[in-house]
Protein backbone atom coordinates (compact mmCIF):
# COMPACT_ATOMS: atom_id res chain seq x y z
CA UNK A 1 165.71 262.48 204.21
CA UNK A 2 167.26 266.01 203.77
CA UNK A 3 170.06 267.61 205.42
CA UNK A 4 169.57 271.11 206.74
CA UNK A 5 172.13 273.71 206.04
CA UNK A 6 172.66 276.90 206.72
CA UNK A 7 171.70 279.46 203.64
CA UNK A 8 174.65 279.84 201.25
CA UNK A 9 177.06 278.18 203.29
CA UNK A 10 176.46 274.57 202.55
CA UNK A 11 176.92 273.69 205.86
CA UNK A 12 175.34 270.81 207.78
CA UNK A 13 172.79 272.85 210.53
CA UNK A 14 173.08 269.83 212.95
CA UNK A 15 176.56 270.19 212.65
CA UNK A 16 177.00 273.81 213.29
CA UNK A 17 174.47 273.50 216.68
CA UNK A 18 176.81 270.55 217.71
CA UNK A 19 179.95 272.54 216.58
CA UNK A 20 178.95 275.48 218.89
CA UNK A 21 177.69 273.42 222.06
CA UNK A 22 180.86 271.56 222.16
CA UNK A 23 182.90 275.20 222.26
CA UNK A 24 180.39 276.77 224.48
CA UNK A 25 180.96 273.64 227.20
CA UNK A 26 184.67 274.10 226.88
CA UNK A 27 184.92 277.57 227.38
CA UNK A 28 182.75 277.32 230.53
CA UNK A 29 184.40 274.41 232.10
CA UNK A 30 188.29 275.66 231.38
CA UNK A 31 187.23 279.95 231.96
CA UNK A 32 187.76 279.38 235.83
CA UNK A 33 191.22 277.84 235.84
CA UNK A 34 191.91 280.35 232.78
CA UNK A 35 191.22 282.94 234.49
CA UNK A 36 192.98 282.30 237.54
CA UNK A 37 196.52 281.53 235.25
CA UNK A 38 196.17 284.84 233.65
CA UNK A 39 195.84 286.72 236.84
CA UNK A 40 198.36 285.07 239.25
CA UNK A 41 200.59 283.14 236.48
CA UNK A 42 201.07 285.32 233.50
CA UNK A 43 200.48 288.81 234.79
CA UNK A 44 202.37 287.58 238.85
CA UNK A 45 199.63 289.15 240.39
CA UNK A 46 199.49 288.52 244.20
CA UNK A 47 196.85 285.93 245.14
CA UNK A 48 194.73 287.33 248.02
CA UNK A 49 195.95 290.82 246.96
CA UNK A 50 193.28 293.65 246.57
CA UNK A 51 194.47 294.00 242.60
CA UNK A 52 195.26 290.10 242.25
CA UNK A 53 191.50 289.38 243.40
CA UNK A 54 190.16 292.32 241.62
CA UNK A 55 191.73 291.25 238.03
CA UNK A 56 191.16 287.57 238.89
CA UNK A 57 187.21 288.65 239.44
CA UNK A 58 186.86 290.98 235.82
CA UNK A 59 189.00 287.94 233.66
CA UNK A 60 186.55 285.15 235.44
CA UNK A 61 183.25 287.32 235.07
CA UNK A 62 183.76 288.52 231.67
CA UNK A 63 184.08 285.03 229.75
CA UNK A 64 181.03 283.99 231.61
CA UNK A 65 178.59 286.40 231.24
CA UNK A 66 179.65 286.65 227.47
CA UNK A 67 179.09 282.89 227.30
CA UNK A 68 175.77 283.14 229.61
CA UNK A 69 174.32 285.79 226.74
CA UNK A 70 175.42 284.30 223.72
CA UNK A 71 174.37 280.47 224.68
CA UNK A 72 171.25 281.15 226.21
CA UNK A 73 169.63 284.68 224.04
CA UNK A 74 170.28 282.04 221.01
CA UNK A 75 167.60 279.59 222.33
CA UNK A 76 165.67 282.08 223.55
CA UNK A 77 165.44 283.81 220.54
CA UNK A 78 164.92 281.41 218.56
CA UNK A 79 161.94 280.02 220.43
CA UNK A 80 160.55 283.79 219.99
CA UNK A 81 160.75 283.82 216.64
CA UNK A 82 157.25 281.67 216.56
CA UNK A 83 155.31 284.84 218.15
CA UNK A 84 155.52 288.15 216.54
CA UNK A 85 154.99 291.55 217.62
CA UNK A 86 151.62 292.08 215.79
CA UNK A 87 150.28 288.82 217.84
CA UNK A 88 151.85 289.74 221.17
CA UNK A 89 149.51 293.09 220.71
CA UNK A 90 146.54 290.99 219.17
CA UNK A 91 146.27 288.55 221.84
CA UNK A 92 146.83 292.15 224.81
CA UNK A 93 144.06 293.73 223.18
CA UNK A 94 141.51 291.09 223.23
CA UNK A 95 142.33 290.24 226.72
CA UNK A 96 140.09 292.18 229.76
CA UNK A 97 142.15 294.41 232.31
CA UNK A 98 143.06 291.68 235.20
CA UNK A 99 144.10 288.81 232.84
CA UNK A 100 145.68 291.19 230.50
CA UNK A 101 147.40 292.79 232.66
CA UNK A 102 149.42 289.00 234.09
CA UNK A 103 149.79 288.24 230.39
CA UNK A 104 151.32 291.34 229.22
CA UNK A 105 154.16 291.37 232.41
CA UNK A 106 154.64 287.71 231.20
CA UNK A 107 155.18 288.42 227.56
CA UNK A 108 157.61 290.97 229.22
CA UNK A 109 159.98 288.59 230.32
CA UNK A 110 160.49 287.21 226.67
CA UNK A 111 160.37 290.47 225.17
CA UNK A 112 162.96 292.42 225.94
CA UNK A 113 163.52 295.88 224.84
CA UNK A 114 165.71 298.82 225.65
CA UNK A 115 165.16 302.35 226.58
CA UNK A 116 164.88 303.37 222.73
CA UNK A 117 162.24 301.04 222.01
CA UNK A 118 159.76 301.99 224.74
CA UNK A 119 158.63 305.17 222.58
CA UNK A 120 157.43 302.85 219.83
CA UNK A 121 156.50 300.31 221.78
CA UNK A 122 154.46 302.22 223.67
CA UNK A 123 152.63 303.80 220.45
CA UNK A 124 151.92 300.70 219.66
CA UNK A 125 150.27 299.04 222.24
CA UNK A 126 147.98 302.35 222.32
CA UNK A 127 146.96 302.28 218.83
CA UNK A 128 146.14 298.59 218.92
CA UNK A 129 143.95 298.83 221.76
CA UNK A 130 145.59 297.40 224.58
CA UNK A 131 144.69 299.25 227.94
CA UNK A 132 147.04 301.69 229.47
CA UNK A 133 147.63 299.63 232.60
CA UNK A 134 148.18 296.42 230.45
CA UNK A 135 150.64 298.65 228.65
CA UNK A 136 152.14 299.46 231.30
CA UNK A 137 152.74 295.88 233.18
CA UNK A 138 154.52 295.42 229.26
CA UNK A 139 156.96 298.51 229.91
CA UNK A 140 157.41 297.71 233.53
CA UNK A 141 158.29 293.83 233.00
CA UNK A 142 160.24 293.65 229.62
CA UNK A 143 163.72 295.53 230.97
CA UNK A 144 162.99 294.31 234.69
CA UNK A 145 162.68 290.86 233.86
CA UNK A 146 164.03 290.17 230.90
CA UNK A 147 165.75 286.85 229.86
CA UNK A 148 169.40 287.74 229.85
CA UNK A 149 168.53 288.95 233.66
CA UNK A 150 167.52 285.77 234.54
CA UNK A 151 169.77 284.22 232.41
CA UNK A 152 172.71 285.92 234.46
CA UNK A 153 170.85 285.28 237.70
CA UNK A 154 170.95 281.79 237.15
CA UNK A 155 173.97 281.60 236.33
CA UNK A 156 175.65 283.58 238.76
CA UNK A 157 173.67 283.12 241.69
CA UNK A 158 171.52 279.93 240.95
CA UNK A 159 168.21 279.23 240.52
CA UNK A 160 166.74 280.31 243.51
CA UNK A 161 167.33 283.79 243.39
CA UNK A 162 166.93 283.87 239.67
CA UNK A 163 163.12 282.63 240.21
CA UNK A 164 162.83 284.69 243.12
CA UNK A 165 163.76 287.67 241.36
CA UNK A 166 161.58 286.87 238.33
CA UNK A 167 159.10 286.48 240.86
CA UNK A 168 158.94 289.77 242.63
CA UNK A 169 159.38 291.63 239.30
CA UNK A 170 156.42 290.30 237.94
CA UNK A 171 154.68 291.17 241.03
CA UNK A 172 155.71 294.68 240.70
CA UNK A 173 154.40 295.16 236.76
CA UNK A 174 151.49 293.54 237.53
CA UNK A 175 150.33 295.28 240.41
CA UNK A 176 151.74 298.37 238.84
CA UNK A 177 149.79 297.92 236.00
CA UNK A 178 146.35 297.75 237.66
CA UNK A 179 146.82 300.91 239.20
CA UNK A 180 148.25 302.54 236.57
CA UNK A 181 144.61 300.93 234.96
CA UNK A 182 142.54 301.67 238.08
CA UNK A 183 143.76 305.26 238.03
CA UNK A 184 141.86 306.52 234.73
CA UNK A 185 145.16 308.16 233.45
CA UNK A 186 144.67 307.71 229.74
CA UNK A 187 143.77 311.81 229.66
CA UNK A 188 147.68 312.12 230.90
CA UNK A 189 148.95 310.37 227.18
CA UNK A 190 150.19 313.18 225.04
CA UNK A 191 147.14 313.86 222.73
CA UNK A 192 148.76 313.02 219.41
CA UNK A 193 149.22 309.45 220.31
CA UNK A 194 145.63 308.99 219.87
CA UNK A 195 145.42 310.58 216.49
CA UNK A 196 147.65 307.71 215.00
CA UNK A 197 146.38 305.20 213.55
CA UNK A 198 147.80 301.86 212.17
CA UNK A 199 147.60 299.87 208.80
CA UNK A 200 146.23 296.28 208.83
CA UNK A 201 147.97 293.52 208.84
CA UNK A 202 148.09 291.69 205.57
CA UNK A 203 149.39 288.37 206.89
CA UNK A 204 152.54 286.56 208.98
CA UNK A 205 155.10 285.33 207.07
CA UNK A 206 156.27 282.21 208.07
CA UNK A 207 160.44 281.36 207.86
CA UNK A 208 162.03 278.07 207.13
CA UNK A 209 163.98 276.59 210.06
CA UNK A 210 166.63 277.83 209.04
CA UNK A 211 165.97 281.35 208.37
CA UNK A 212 164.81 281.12 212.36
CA UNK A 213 168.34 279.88 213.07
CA UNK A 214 169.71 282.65 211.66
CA UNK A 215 167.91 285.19 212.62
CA UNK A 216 168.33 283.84 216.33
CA UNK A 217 172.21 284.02 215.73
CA UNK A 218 171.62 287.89 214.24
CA UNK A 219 169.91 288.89 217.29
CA UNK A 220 172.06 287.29 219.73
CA UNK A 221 174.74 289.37 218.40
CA UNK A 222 172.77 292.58 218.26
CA UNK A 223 171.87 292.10 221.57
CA UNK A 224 175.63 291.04 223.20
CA UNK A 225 177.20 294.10 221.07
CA UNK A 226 174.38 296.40 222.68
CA UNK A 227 174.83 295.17 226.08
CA UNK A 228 178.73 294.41 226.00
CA UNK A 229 179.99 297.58 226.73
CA UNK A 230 177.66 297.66 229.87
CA UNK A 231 178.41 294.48 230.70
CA UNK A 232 182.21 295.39 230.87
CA UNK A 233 181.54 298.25 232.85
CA UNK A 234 179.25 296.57 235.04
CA UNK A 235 182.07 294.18 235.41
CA UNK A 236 185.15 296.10 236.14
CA UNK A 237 183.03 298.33 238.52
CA UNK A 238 182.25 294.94 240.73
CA UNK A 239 185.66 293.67 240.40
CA UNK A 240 186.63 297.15 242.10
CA UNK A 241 183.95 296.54 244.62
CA UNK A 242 185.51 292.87 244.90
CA UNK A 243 188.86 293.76 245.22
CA UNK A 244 188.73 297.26 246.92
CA UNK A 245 185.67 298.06 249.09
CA UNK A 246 186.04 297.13 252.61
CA UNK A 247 183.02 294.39 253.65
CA UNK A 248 182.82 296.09 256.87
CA UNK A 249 181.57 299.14 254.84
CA UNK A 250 178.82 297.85 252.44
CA UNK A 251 177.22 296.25 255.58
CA UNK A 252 177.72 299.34 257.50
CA UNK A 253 175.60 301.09 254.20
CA UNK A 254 173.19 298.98 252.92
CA UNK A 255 172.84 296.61 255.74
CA UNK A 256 169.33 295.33 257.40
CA UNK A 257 170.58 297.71 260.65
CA UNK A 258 170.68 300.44 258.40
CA UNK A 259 166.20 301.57 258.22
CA UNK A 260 166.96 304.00 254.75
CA UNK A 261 169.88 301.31 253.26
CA UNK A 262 167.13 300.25 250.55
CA UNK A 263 165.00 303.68 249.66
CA UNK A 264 168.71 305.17 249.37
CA UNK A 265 169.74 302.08 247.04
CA UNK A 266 166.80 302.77 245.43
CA UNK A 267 167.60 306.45 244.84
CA UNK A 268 171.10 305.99 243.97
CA UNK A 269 170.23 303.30 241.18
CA UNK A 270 167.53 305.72 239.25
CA UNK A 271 170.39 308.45 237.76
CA UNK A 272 172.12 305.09 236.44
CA UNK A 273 172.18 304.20 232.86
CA UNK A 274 172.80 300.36 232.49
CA UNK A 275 170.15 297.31 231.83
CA UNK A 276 170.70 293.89 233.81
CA UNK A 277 173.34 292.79 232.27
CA UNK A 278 175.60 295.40 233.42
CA UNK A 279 174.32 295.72 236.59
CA UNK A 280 173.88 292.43 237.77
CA UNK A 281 177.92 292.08 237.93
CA UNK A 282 177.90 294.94 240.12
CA UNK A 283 175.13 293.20 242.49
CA UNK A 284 177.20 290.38 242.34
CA UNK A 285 180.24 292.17 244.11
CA UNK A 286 178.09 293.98 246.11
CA UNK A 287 176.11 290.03 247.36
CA UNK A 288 179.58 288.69 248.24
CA UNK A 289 180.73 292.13 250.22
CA UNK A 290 177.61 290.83 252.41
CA UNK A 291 175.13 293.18 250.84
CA UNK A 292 171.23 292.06 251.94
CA UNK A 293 169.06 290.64 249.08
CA UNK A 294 166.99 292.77 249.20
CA UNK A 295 168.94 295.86 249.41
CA UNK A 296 170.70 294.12 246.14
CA UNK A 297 168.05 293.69 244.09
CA UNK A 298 166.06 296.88 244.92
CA UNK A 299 168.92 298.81 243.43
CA UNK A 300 169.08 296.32 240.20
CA UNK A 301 165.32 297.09 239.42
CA UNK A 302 165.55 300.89 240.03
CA UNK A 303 168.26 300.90 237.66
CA UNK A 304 166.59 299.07 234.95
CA UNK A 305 162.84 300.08 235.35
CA UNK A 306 163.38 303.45 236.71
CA UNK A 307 166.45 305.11 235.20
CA UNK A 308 166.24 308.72 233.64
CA UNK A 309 167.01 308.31 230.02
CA UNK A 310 164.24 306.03 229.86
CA UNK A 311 161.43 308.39 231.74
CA UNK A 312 163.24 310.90 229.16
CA UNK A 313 162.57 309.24 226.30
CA UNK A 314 158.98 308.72 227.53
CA UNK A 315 158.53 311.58 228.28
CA UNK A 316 157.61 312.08 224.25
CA UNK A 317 154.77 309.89 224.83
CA UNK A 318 153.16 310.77 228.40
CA UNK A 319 152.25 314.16 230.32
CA UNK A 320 154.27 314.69 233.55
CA UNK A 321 151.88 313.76 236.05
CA UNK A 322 151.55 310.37 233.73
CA UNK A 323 155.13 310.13 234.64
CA UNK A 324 155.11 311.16 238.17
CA UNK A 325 152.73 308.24 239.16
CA UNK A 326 154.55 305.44 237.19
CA UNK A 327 157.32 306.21 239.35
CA UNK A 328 155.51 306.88 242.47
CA UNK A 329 154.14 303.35 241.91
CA UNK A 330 156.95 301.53 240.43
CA UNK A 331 159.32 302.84 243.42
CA UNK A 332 156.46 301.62 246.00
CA UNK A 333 156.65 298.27 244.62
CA UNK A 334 160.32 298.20 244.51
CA UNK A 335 160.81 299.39 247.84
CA UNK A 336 158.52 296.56 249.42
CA UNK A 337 160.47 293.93 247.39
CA UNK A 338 163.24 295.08 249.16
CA UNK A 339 162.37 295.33 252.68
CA UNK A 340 160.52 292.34 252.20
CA UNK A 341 163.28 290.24 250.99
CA UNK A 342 165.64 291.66 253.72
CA UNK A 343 162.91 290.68 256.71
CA UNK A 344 162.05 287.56 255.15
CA UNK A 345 165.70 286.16 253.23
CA UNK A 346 168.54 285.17 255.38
């Protein structure tokens, strides 16, 4: 029987996993007590204080989510590493419209990509045949429901919001993507996306376990040092929100009582830049001010599925009026997952 080991290192894989689940489970178990001994111990911050709290929040938070992302993107991405791009697009194309459609918002959630991607992406899924709906559902689901969002749902707020959430953004690709499909709107695709064409496959090459391990560690890091710096930001702007904004206020906003609290969420979340990892610490702040669900979670998926450097960048691809009615029926779906969580989620 052979031992696996890491390429040029020599080193034991088994080892390494067990290595790096022992430090993961001690930094998550000791980063609450740490956190609070930096904040009220070392630095003789105030406990209950509006800066006290608000430090206390960002040193708790941070550790987390960092350990959140790089514990769970590992698995996940090594798991992904057994389907590739080219059969994500085979298996879309050969599909019809309905069951493509569910199956391309569900490849979404383990196929993340950011704003920079969706050009290419997009291109594509055109060239191999997949329907412009389908496509669509992809674009809609992959940096709404993503697995570092649900990752940092779960882990922040449990697992029932984390499914719930999964839930009602699949709901919204889907149904955005048929009709996006219904509508005819392929004549709206900027012309020379049609002219290109793509090579064929000569074959999937297939990596040794351990080449999958690594390349699951590579990408968890590209990933956390893409999202980090929103994740800080997302971070220190909730631990202001934790610290400084009066409860009595974000009820007072985006309350239930308050008819335009989500559509103005909703609005306000769209000229944002961030994905869900740097917003969901800023939903988190805004949860525990007394914030609705709904209201919450309508302004997390207009940030991530509707902001303008991503409608920019697609803009390359797709004719305005293409544009106009992703948004038009992206926002519809958005605003109904928030009014409906708020009437139906205590």
């Amino acid at each position: 029987m052979t031992t696996l080991t890491l390429p040029h290192r020599g080193v034991p894989l088994l080892a390494v996993a067990m290595l790096g689940t022992a430090a993961w489970l001690v930094g998550w178990f000791v980063n609450l007590p740490a956190a609070n001994w930096l904040a009220y111990d070392v630095l003789a911050l105030e406990r209950g204080s509006h800066l006290g709290d608000a430090v206390a929040f960002f040193l708790y938070d941070a550790p987390k989510v960092l350990l959140l992302l790089t514990g769970v993107v590992t698995l996940v991405s090594f798991l992904r590493s057994f389907v590739s791009p080219e059969r994500v697009r085979r298996a879309l194309a050969g599909r019809g419209t309905a069951p493509g459609t569910v199956a391309a918002a569900g490849f979404g959630v383990v196929t993340p990509f950011c704003s920079c991607s969706a050009v290419p992406l997009f291109i594509g899924f055109v060239e191999a045949g997949v329907p412009l709906g389908v496509t669509f559902a992809f674009l809609v689901a992959s940096p709404m429901v993503n697995e570092v969002a649900l990752v940092l749902l779960w882990g922040l707020f449990g697992p029932g919001i984390a499914l719930a959430y999964m839930a009602a953004g699949l709901s919204v690709a889907i149904v955005a993507g048929l009709v996006i499909g219904h509508l005819g709107l392929e004549r709206y695709v900027e012309d020379y996306v049609w002219k290109i064409r793509t090579g064929v496959a000569i074959g999937e090459l297939r990596p040794t376990l351990e080449e999958r391990v690594g390349e699951a560690w590579r990408s968890t890091v590209d990933i956390v040092r893409r999202v980090l710096p929103f994740v800080l930001a997302g971070i220190a702007v909730g631990a202001l929100i934790h610290g400084f904004v009066p409860t009595e206020l974000v009820v007072s906003v985006g309350g239930r009582d308050n008819p335009v609290a989500v559509p103005a969420l909703v609005v306000l979340g769209v000229p944002l830049y961030s994905n869900a990892a740097g917003t969901i610490p800023i939903v988190e702040a805004l949860i525990g001010k007394g914030l609705p669900l709904g209201s919450a979670l309508a302004f997390m998926m207009a940030v991530t599925a509707l902001s303008v450097p991503e409608l920019v960048i697609l803009r390359r691809v797709m004719k305005p009026r293409l544009i106009a009615t992703f948004v038009a029926v992206v926002a519809t779906g958005i605003l109904l997952v928030g009014y409906g969580f708020n009437l139906f989620v205590a």
